[in-house]
C-alpha atoms as a PDB file:
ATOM      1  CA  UNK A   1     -32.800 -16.059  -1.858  1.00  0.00           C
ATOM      2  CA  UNK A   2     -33.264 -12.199  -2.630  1.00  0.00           C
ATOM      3  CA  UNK A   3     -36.618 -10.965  -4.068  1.00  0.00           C
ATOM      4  CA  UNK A   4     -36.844 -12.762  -7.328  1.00  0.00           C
ATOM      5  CA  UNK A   5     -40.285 -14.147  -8.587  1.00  0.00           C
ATOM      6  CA  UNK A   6     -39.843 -17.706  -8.398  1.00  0.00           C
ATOM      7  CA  UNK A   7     -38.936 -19.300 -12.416  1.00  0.00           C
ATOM      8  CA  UNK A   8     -38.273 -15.592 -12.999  1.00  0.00           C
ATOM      9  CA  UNK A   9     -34.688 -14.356 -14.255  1.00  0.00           C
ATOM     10  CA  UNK A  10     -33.207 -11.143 -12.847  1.00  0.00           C
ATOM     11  CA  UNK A  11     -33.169  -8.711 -15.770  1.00  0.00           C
ATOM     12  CA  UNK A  12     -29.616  -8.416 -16.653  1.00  0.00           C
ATOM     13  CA  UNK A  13     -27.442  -5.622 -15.072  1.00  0.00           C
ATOM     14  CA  UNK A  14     -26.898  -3.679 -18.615  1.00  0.00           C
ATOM     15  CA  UNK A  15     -30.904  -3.663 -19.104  1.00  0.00           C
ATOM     16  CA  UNK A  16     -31.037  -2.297 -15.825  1.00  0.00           C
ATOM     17  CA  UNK A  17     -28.708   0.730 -16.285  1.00  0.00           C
ATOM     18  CA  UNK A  18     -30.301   1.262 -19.844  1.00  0.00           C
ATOM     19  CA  UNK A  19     -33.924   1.348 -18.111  1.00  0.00           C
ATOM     20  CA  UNK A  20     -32.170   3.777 -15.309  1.00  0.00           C
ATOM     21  CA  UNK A  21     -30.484   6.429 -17.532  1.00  0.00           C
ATOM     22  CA  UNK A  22     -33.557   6.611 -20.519  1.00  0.00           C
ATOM     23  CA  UNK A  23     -35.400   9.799 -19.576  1.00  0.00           C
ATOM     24  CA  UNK A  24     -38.567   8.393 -21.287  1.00  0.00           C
ATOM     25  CA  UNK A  25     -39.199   5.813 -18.108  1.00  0.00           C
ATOM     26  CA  UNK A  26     -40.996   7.164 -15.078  1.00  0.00           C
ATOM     27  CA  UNK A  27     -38.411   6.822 -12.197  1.00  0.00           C
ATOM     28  CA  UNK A  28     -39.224   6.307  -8.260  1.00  0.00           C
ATOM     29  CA  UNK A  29     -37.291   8.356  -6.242  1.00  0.00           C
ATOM     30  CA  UNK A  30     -34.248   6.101  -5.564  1.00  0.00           C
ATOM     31  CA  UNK A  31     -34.161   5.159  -9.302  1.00  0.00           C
ATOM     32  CA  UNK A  32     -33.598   8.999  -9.693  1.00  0.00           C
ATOM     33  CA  UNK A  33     -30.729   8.864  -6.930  1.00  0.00           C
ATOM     34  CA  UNK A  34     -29.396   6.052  -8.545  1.00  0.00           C
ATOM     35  CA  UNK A  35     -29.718   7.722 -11.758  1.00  0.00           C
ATOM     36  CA  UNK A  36     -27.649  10.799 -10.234  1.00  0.00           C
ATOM     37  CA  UNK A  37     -25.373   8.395  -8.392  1.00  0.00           C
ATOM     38  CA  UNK A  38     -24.307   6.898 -11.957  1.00  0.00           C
ATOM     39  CA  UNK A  39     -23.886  10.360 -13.601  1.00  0.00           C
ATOM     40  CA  UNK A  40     -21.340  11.086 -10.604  1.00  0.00           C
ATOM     41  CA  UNK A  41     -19.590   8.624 -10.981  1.00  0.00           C
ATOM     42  CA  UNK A  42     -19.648   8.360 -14.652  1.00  0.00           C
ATOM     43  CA  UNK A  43     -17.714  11.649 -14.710  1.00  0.00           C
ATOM     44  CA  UNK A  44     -15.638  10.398 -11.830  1.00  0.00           C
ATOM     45  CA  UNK A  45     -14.361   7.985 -13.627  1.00  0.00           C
ATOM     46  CA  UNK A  46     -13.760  10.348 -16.790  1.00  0.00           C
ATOM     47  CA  UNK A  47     -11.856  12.688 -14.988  1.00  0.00           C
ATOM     48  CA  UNK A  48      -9.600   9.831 -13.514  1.00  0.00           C
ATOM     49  CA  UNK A  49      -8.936   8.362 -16.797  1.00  0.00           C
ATOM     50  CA  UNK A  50      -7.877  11.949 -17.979  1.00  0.00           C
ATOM     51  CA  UNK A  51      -5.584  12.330 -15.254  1.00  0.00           C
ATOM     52  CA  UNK A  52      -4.039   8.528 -15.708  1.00  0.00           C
ATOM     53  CA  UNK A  53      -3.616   9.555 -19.754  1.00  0.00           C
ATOM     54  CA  UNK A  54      -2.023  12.964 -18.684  1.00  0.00           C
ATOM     55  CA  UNK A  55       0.521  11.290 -16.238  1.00  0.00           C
ATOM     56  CA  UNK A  56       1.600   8.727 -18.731  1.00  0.00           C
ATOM     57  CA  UNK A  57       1.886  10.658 -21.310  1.00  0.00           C
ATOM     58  CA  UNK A  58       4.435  12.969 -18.855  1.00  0.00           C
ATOM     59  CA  UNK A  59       6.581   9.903 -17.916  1.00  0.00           C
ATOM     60  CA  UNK A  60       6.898   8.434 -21.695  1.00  0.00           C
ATOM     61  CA  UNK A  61       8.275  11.825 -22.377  1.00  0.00           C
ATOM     62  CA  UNK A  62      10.603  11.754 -19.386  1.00  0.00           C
ATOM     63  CA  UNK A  63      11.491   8.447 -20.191  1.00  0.00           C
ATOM     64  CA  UNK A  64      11.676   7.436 -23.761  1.00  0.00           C
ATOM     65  CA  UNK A  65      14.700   8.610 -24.166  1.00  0.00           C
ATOM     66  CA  UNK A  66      16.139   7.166 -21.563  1.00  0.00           C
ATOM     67  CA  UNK A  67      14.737   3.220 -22.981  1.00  0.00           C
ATOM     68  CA  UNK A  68      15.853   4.636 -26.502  1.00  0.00           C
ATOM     69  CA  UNK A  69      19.697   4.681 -24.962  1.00  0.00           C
ATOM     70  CA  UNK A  70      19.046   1.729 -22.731  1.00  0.00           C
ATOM     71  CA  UNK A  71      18.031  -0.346 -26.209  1.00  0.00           C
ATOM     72  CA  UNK A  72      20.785   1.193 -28.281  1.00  0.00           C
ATOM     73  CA  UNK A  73      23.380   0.617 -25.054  1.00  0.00           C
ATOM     74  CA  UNK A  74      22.089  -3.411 -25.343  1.00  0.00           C
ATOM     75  CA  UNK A  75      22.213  -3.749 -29.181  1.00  0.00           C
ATOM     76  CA  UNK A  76      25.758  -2.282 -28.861  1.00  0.00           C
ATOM     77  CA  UNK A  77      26.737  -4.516 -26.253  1.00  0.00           C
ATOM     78  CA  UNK A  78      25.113  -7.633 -27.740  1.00  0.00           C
ATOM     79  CA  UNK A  79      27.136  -6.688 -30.666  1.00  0.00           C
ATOM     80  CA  UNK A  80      30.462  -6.379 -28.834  1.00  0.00           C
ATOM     81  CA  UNK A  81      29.996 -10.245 -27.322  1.00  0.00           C
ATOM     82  CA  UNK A  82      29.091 -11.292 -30.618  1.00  0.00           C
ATOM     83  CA  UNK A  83      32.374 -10.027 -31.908  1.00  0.00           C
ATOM     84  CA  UNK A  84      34.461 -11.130 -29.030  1.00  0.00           C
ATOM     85  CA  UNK A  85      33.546 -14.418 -29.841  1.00  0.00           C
ATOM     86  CA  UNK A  86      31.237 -14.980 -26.523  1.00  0.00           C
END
């Protein structure tokens, strides 16, 4: 079952990453791929998450006003029933 040592625990994925991106460990040459690989799509995922913030940010300002008269519209109406005796 994979290459562990047997009685040996798998270093934890964190320590892993940590031991990838610290420049002060020798690397083999896939740990440097990886080490690029994570980078990518490090900033990847930055990028993304700027876009998502961007877009929501564009649809609370198309559409806060719109919930603003939708709440006002219910509190109004909620009102009404209460009056009408319903």
């Amino acid at each position: 079952m994979g290459n562990f040592v047997q009685g040996k625990d798998p270093t934890p994925h964190k320590e892993l990453i940590e031991k990838l991106m610290d420049p002060a460990i020798p690397k083999t040459e896939s740990e440097w791929a990886a080490k690029k690989e994570i980078i990518k799509l490090r900033a990847e995922i930055k990028r993304k998450d700027a876009a998502l913030r961007h877009a929501l940010h564009g649809l609370e300002n198309v559409y806060m006003p719109y919930a603003d008269y939708v709440i006002k519209t219910k509190q109004a109406l909620s009102t009404k029933e209460d009056s009408d005796g319903s």
